[in-house]
Protein backbone atom coordinates (compact mmCIF):
# COMPACT_ATOMS: atom_id res chain seq x y z
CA UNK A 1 7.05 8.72 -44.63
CA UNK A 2 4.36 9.41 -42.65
CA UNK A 3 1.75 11.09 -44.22
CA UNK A 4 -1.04 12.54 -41.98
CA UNK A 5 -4.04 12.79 -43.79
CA UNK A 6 -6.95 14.32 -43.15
CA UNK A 7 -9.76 11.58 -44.11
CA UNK A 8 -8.22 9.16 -41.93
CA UNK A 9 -9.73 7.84 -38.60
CA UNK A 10 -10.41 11.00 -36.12
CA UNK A 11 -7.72 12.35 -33.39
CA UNK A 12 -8.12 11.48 -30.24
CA UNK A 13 -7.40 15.05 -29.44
CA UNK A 14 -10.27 16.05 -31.82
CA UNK A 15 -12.69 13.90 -29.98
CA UNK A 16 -11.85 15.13 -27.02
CA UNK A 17 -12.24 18.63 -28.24
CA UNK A 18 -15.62 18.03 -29.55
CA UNK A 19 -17.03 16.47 -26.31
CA UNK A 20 -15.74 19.29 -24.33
CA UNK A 21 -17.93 21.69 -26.71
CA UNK A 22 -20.80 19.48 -26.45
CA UNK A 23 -20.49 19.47 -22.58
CA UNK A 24 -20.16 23.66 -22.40
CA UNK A 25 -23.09 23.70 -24.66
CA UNK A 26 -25.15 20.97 -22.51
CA UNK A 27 -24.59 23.30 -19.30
CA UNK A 28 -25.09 26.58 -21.17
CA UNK A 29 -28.65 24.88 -22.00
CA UNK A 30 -29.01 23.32 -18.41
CA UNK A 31 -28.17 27.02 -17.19
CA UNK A 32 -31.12 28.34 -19.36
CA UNK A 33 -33.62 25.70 -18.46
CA UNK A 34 -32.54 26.12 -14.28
CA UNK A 35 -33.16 29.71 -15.28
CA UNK A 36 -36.32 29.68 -16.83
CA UNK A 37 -37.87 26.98 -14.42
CA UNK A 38 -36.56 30.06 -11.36
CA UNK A 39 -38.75 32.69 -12.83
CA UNK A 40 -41.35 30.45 -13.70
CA UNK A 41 -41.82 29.18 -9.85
CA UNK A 42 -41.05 32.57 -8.68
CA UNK A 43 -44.19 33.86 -11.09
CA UNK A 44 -46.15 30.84 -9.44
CA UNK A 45 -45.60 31.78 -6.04
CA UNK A 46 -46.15 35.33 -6.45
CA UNK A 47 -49.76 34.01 -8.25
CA UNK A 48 -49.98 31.64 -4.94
CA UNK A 49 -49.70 34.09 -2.67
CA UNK A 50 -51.80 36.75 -4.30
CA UNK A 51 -54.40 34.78 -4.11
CA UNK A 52 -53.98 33.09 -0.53
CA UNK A 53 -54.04 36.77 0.01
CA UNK A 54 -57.30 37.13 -1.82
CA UNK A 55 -58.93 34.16 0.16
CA UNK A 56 -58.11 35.45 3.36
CA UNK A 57 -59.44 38.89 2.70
CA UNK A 58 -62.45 37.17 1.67
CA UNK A 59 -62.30 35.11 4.22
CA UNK A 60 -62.23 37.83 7.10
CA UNK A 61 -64.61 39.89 5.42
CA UNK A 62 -67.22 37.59 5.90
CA UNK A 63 -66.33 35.91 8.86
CA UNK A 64 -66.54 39.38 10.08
CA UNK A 65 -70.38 40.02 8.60
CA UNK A 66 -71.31 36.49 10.19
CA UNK A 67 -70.02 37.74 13.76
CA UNK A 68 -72.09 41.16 13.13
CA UNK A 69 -75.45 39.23 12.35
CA UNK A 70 -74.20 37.15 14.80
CA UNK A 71 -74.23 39.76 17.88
CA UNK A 72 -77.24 41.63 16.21
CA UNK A 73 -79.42 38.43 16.36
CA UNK A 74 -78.15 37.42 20.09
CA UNK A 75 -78.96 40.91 21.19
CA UNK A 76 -82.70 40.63 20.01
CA UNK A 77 -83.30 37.40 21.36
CA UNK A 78 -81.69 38.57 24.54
CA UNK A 79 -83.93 41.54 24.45
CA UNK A 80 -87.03 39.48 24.05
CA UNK A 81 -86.33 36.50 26.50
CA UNK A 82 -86.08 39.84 29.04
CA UNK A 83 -89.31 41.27 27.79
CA UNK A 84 -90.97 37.96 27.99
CA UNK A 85 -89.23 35.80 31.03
CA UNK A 86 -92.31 33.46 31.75
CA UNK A 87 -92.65 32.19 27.79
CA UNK A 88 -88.29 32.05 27.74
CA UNK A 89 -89.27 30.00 30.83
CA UNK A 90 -91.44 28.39 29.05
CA UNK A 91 -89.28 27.37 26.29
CA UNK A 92 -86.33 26.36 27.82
CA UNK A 93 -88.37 23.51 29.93
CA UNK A 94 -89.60 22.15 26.72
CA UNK A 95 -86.41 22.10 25.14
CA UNK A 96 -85.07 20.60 28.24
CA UNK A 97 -87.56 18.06 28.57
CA UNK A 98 -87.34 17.04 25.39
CA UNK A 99 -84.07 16.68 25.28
CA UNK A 100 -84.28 14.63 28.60
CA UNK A 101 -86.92 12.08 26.47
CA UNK A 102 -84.63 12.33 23.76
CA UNK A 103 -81.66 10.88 26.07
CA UNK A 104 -83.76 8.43 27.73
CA UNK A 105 -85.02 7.15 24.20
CA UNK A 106 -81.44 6.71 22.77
CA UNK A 107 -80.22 4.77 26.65
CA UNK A 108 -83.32 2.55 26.01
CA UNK A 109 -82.80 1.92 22.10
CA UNK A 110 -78.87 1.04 23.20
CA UNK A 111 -79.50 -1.46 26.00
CA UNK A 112 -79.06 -5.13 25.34
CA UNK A 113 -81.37 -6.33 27.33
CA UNK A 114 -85.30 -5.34 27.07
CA UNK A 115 -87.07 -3.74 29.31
CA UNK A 116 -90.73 -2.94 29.74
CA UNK A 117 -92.55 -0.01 31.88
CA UNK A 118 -94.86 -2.14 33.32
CA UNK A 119 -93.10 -4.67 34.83
């Protein structure tokens, strides 16, 4: 007299059956989603690199232009300190004096103890 009927509590064999869908479906999804996020960073690091690339082109083209103006400039004043060695002379005695007042100046300012030129 056992009478199985259909709107009684659930199988246990049904449950199980059920959760075993849910978890295929759950990984099918989680496969999609791994998928997607792989083309995704693999678009993102072709766009990185593609424009790292971009940067150092850039980069080396001007670095390059700066080295030109560079040599061109170093080259003229070359050709005028030999042109004119007593005013280079000239110069470079300033700019070493100056920056021998310069280095006395800071010494002084950075002592503890004052001193005066007189005494």
């Amino acid at each position: 007299m056992a009478d199985t009927n259909k709107s009684g509590p659930p199988d246990i064999e049904d449950i199980q059956k059920t959760l075993e869908k849910q978890i295929a479906d759950l990984r099918k999804e989680i496969t999609k989603i791994n998928k997607s996020i792989s083309a995704r960073s693999a678009e993102m690091l072709d766009d990185a690199s593609e424009q790292a690339s971009d940067f150092y082109d850039t980069a080396a083209s001007r670095a390059s232009r700066t080295a030109q103006q560079l040599r061109s400039q170093a080259q003229s004043v070359s050709e005028a300190a030999r042109e004119n060695p007593v005013t280079t002379t000239a110069v470079i005695g300033v700019i070493g004096l100056l920056g021998f007042l310069a280095g006395i100046a800071v010494g002084q300012s950075m002592n503890d103890t004052p001193r005066r030129w007189y005494h």
